[in-house]
PDB file of N, CA and C in Angstrom:
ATOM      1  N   UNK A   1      83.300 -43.732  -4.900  1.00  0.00           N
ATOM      2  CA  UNK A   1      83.953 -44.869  -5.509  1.00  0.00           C
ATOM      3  C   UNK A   1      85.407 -44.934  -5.034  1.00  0.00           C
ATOM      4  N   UNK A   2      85.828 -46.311  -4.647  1.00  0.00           N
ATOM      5  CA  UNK A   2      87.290 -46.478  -4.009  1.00  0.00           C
ATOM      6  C   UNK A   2      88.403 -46.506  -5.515  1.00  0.00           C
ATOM      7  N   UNK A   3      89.411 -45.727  -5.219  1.00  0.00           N
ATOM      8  CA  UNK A   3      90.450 -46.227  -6.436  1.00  0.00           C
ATOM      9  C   UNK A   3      91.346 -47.686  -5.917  1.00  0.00           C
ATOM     10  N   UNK A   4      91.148 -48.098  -6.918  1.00  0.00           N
ATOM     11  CA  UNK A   4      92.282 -49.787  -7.083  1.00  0.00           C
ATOM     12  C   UNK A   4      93.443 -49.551  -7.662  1.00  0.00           C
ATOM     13  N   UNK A   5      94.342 -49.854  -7.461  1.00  0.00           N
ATOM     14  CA  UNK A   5      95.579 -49.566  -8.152  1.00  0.00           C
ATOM     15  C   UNK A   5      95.465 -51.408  -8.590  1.00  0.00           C
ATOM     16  N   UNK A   6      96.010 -51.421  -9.804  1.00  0.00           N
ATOM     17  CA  UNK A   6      96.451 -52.575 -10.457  1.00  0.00           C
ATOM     18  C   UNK A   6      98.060 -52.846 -10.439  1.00  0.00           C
ATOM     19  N   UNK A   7      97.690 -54.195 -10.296  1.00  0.00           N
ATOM     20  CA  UNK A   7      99.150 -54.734 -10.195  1.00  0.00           C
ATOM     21  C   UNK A   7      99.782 -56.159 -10.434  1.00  0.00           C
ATOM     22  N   UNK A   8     100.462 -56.843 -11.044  1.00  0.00           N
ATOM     23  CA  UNK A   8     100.869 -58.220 -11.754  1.00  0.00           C
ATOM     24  C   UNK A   8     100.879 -58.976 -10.168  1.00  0.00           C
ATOM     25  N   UNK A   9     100.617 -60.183 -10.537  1.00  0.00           N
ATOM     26  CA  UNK A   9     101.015 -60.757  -9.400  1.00  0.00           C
ATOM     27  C   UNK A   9     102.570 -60.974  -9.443  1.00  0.00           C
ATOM     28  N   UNK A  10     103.634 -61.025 -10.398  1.00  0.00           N
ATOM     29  CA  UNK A  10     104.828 -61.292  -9.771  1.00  0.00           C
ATOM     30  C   UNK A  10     104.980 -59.785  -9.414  1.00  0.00           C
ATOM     31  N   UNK A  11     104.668 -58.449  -9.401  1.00  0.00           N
ATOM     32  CA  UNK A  11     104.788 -57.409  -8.360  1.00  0.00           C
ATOM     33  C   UNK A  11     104.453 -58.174  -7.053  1.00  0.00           C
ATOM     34  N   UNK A  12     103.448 -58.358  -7.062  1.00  0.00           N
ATOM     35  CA  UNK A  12     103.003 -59.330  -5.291  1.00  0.00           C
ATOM     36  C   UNK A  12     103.864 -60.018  -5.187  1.00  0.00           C
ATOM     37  N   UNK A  13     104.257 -60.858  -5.456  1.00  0.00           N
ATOM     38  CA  UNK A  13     105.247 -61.713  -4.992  1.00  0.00           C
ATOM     39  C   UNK A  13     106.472 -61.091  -5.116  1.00  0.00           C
ATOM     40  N   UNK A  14     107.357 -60.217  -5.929  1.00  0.00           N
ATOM     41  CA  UNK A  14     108.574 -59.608  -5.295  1.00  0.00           C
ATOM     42  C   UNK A  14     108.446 -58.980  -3.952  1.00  0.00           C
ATOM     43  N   UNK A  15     107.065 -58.192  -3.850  1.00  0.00           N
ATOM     44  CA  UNK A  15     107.467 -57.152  -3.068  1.00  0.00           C
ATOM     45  C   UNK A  15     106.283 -57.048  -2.016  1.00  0.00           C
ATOM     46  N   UNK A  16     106.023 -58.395  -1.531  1.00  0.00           N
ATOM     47  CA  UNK A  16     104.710 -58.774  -0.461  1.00  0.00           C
ATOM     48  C   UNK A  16     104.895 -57.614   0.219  1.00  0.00           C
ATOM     49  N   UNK A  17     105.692 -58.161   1.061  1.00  0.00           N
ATOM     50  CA  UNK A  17     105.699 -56.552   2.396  1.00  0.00           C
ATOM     51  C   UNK A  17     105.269 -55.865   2.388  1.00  0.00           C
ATOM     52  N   UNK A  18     106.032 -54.766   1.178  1.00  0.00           N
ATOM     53  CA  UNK A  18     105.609 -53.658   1.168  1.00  0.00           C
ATOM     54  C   UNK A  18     103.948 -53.251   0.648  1.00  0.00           C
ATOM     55  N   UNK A  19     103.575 -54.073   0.021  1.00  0.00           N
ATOM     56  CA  UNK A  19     102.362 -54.157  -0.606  1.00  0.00           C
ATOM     57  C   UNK A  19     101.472 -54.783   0.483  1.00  0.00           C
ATOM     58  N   UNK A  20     101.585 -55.291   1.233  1.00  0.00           N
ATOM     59  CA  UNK A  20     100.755 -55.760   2.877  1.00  0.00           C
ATOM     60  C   UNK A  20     101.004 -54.670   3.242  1.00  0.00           C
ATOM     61  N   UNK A  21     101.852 -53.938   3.253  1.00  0.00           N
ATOM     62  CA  UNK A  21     102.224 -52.737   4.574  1.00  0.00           C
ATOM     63  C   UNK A  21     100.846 -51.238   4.088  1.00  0.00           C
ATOM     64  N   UNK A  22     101.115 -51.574   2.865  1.00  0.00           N
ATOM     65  CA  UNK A  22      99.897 -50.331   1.923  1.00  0.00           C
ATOM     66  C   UNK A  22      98.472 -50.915   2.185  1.00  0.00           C
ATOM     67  N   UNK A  23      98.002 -52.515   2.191  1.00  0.00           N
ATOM     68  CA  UNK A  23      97.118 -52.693   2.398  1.00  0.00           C
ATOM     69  C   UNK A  23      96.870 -52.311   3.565  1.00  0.00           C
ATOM     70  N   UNK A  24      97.461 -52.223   4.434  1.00  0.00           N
ATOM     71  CA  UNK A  24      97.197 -52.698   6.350  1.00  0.00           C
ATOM     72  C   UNK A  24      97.256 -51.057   6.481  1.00  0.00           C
ATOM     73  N   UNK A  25      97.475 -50.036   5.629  1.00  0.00           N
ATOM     74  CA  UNK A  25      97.456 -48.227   5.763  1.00  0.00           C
ATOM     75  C   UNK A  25      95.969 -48.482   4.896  1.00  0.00           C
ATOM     76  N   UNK A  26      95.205 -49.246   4.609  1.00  0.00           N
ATOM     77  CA  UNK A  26      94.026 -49.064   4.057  1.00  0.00           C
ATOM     78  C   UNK A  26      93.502 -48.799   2.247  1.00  0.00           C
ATOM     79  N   UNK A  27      94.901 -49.251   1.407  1.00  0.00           N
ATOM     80  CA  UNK A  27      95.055 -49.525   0.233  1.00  0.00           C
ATOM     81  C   UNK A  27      93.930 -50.913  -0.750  1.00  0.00           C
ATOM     82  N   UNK A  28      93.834 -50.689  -1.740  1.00  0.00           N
ATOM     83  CA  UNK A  28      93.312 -51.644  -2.151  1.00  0.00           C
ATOM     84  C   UNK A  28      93.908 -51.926  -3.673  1.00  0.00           C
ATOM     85  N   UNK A  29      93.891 -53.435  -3.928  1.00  0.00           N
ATOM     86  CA  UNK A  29      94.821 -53.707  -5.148  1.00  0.00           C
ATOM     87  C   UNK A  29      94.444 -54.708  -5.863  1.00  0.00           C
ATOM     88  N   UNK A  30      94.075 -54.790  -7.085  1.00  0.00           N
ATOM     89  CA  UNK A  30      93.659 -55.536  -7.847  1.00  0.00           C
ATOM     90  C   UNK A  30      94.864 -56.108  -8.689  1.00  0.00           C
ATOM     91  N   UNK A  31      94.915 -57.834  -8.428  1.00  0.00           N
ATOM     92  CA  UNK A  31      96.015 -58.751  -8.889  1.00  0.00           C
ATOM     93  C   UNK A  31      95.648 -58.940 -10.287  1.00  0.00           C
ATOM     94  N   UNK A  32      96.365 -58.876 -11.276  1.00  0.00           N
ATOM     95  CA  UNK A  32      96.287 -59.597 -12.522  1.00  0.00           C
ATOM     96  C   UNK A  32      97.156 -60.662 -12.912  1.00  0.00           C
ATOM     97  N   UNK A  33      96.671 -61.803 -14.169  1.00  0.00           N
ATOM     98  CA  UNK A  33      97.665 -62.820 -14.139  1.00  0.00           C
ATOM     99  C   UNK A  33      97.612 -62.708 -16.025  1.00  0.00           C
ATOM    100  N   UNK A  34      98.746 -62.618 -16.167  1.00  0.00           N
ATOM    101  CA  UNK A  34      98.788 -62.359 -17.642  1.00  0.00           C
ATOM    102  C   UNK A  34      97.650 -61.346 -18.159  1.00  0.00           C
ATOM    103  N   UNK A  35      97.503 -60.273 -17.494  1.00  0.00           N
ATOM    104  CA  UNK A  35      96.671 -59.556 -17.723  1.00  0.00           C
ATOM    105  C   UNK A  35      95.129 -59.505 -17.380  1.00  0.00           C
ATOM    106  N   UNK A  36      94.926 -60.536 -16.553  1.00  0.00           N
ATOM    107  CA  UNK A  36      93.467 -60.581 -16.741  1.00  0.00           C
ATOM    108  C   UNK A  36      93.512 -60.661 -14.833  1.00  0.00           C
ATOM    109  N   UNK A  37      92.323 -59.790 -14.284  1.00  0.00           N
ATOM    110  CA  UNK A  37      92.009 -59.297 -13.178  1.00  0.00           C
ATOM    111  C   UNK A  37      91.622 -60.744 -12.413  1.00  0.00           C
ATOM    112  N   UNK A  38      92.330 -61.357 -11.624  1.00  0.00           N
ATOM    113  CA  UNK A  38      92.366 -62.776 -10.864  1.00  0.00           C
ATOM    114  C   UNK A  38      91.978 -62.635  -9.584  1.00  0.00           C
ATOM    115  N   UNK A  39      92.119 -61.592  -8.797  1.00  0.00           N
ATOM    116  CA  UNK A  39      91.671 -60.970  -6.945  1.00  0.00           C
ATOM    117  C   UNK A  39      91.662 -59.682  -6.848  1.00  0.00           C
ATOM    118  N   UNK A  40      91.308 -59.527  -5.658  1.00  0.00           N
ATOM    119  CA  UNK A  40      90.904 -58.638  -5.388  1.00  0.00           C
ATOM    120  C   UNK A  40      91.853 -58.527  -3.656  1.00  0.00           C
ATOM    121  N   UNK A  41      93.013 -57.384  -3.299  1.00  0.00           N
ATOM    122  CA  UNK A  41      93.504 -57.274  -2.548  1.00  0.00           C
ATOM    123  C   UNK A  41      93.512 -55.990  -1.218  1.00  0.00           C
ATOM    124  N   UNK A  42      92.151 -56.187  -0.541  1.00  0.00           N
ATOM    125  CA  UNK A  42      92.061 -55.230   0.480  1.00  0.00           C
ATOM    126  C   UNK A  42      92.001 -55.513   2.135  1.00  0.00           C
ATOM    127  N   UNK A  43      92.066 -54.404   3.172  1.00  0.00           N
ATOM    128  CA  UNK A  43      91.778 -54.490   4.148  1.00  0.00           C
ATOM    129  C   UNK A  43      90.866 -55.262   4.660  1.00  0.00           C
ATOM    130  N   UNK A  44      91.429 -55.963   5.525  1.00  0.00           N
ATOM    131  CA  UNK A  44      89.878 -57.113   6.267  1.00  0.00           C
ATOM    132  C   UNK A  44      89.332 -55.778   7.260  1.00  0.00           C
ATOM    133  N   UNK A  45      87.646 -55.686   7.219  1.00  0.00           N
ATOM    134  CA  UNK A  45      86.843 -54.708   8.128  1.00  0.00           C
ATOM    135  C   UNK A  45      86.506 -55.690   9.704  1.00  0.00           C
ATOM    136  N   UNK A  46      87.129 -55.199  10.892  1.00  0.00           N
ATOM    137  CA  UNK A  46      87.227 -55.562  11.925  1.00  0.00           C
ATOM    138  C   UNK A  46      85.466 -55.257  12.055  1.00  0.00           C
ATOM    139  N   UNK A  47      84.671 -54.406  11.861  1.00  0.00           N
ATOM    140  CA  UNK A  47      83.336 -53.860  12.063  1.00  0.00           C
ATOM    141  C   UNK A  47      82.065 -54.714  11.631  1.00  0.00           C
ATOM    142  N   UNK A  48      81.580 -55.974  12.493  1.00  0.00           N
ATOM    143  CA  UNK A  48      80.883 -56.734  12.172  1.00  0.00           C
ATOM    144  C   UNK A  48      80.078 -55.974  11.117  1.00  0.00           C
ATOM    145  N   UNK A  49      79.172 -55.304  10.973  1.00  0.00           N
ATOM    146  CA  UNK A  49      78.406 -54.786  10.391  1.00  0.00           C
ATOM    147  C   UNK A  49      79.057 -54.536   8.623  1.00  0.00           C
ATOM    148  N   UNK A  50      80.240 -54.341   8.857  1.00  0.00           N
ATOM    149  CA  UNK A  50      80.789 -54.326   7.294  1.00  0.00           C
ATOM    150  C   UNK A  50      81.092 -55.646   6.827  1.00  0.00           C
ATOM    151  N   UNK A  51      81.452 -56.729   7.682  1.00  0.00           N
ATOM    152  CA  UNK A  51      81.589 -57.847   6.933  1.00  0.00           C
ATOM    153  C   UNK A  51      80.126 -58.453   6.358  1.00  0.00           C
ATOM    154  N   UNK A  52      79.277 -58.617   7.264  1.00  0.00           N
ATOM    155  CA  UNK A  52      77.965 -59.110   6.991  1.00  0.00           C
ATOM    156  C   UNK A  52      77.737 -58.426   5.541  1.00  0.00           C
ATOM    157  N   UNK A  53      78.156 -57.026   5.056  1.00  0.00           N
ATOM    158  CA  UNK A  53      77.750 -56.693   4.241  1.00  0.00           C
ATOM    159  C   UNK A  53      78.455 -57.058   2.827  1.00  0.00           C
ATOM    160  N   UNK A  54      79.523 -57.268   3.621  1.00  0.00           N
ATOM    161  CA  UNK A  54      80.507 -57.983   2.464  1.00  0.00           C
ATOM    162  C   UNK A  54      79.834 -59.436   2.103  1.00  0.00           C
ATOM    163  N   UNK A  55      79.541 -60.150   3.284  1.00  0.00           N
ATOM    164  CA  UNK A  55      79.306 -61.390   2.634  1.00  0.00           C
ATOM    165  C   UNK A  55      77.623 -61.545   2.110  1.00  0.00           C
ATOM    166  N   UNK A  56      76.961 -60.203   1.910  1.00  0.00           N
ATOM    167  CA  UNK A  56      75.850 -60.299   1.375  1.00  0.00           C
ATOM    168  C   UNK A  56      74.829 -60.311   2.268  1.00  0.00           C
ATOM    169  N   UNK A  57      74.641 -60.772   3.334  1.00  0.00           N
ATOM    170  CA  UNK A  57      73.513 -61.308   4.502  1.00  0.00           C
ATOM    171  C   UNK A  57      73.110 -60.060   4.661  1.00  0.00           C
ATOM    172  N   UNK A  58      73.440 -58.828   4.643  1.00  0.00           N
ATOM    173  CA  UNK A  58      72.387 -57.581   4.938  1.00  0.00           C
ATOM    174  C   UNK A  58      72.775 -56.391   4.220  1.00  0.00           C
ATOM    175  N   UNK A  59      72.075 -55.556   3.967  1.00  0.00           N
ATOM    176  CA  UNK A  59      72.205 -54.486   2.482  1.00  0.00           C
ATOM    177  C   UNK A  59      71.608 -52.782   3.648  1.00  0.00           C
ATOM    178  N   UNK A  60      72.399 -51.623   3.297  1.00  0.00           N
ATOM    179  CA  UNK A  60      71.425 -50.826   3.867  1.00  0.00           C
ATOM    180  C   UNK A  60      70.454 -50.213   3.593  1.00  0.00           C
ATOM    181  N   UNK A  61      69.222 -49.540   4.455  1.00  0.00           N
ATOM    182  CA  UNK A  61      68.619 -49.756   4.036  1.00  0.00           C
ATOM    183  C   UNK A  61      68.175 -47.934   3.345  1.00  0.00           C
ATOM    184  N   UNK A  62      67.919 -48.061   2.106  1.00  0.00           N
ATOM    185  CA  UNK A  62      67.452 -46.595   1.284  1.00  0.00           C
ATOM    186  C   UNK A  62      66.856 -45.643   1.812  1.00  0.00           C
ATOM    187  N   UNK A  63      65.459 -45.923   2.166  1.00  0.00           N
ATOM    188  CA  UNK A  63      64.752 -45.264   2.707  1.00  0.00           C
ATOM    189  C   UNK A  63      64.220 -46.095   3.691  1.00  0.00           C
ATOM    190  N   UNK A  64      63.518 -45.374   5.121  1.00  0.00           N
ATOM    191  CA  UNK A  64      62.826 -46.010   5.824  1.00  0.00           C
ATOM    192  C   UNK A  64      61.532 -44.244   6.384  1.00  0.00           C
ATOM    193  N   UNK A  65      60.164 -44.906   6.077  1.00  0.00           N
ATOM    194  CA  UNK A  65      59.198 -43.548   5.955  1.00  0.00           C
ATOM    195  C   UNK A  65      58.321 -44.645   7.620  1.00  0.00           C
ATOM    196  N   UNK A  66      58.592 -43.336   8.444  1.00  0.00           N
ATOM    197  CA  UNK A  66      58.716 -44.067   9.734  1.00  0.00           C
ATOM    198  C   UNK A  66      57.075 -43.957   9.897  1.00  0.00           C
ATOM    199  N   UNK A  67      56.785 -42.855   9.228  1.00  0.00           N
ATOM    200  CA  UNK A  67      55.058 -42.598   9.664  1.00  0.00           C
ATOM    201  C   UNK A  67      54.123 -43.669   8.895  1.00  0.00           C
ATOM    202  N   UNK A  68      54.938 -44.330   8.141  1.00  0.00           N
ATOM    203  CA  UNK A  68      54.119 -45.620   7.449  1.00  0.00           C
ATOM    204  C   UNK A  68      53.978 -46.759   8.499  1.00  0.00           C
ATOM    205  N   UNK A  69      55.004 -46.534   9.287  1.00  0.00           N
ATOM    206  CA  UNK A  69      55.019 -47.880  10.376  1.00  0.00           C
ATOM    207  C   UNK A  69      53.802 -47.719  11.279  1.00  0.00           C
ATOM    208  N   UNK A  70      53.086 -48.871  11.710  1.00  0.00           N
ATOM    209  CA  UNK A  70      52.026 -48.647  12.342  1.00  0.00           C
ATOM    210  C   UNK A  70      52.483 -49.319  13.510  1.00  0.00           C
ATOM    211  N   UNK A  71      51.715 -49.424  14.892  1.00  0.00           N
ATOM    212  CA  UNK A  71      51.955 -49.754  15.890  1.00  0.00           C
ATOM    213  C   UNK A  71      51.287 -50.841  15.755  1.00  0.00           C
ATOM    214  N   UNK A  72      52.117 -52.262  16.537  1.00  0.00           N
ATOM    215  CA  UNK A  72      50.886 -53.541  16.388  1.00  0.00           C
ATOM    216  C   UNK A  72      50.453 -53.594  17.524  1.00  0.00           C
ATOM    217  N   UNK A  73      50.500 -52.847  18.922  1.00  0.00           N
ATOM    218  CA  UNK A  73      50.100 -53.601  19.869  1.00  0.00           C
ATOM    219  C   UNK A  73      49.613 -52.416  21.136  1.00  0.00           C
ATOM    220  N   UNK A  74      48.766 -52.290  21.910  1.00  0.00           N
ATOM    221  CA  UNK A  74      49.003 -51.569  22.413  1.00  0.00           C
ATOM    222  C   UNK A  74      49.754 -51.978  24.250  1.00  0.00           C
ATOM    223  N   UNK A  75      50.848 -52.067  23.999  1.00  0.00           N
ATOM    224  CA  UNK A  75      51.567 -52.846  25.390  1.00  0.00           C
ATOM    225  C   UNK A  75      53.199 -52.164  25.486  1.00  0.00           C
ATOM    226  N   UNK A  76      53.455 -51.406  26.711  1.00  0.00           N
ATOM    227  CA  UNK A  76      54.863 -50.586  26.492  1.00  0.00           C
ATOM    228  C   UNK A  76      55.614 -51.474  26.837  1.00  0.00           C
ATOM    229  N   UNK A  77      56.914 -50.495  26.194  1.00  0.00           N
ATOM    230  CA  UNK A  77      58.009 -51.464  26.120  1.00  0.00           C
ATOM    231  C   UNK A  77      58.534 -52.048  27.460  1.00  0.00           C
ATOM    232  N   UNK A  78      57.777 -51.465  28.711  1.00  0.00           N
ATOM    233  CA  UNK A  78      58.225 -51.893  29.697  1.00  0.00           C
ATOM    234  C   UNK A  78      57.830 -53.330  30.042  1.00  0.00           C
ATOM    235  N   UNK A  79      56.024 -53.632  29.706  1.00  0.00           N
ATOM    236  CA  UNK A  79      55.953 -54.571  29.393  1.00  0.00           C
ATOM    237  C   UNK A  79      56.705 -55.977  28.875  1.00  0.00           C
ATOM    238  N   UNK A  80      57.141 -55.083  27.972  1.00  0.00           N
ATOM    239  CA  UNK A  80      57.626 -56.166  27.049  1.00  0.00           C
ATOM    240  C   UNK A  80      59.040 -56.742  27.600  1.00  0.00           C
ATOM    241  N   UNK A  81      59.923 -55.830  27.776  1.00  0.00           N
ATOM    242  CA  UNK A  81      60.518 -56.228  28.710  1.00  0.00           C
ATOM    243  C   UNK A  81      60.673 -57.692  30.230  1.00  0.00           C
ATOM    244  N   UNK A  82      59.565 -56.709  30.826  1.00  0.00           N
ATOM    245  CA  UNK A  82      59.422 -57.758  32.130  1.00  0.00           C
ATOM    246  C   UNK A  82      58.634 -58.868  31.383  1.00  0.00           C
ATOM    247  N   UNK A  83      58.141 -59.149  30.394  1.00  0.00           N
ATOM    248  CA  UNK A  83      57.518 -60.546  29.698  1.00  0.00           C
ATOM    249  C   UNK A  83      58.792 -61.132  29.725  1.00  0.00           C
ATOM    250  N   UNK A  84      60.220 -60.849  28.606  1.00  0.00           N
ATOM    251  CA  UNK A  84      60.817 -61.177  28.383  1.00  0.00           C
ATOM    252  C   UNK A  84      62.076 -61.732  29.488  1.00  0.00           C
ATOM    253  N   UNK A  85      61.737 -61.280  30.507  1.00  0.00           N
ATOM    254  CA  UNK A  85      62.625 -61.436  31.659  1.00  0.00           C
ATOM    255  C   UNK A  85      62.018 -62.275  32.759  1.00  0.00           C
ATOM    256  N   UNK A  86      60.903 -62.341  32.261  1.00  0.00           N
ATOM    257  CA  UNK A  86      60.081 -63.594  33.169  1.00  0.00           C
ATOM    258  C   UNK A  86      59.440 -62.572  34.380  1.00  0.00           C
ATOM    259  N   UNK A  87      59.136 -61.472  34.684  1.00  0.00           N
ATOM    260  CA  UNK A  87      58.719 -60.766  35.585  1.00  0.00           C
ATOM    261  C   UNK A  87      57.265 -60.656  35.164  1.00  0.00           C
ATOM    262  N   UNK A  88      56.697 -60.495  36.284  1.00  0.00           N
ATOM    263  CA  UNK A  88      55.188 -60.289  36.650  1.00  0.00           C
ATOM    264  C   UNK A  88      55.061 -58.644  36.622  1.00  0.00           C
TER     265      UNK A  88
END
């Protein structure tokens, strides 16, 4: 679990900078407005794979029991390949 430090938004607004400068070292900060939790203030993830997960579109995955997987076809991947590449 990540710790949040809490913080007013007129803290954010006196003291942006320095509070960008903690985010951008990998900080995370939860804005309140008269007390009540309004955003959420962290690092943007350059790592496609973490945003997708941020925006929901893919989850990882728990388990995967590989000997359940069956083979559908019997054709190697080389095959499959030169299909895909237009080769004979």
């Amino acid at each position: 679990m990540m710790y949040m430090q809490t913080i007013m938004h007129r803290e954010l607004r006196n003291n942006s900078a320095a509070i960008l400068h903690r985010v951008q070292a990998g900080e995370t900060f939860e804005i309140t407005n008269n007390g009540e939790p309004v955003a959420i203030l962290s690092p943007i993830s350059r790592d496609r794979l973490s945003i997708l997960k941020w925006q929901g579109a893919v989850r990882e995955a728990t388990h995967v029991d590989f000997r359940a997987l069956k083979r559908t076809a019997d054709v190697s991947s080389q095959d499959v390949l030169d299909d895909l590449r237009g080769e004979q």
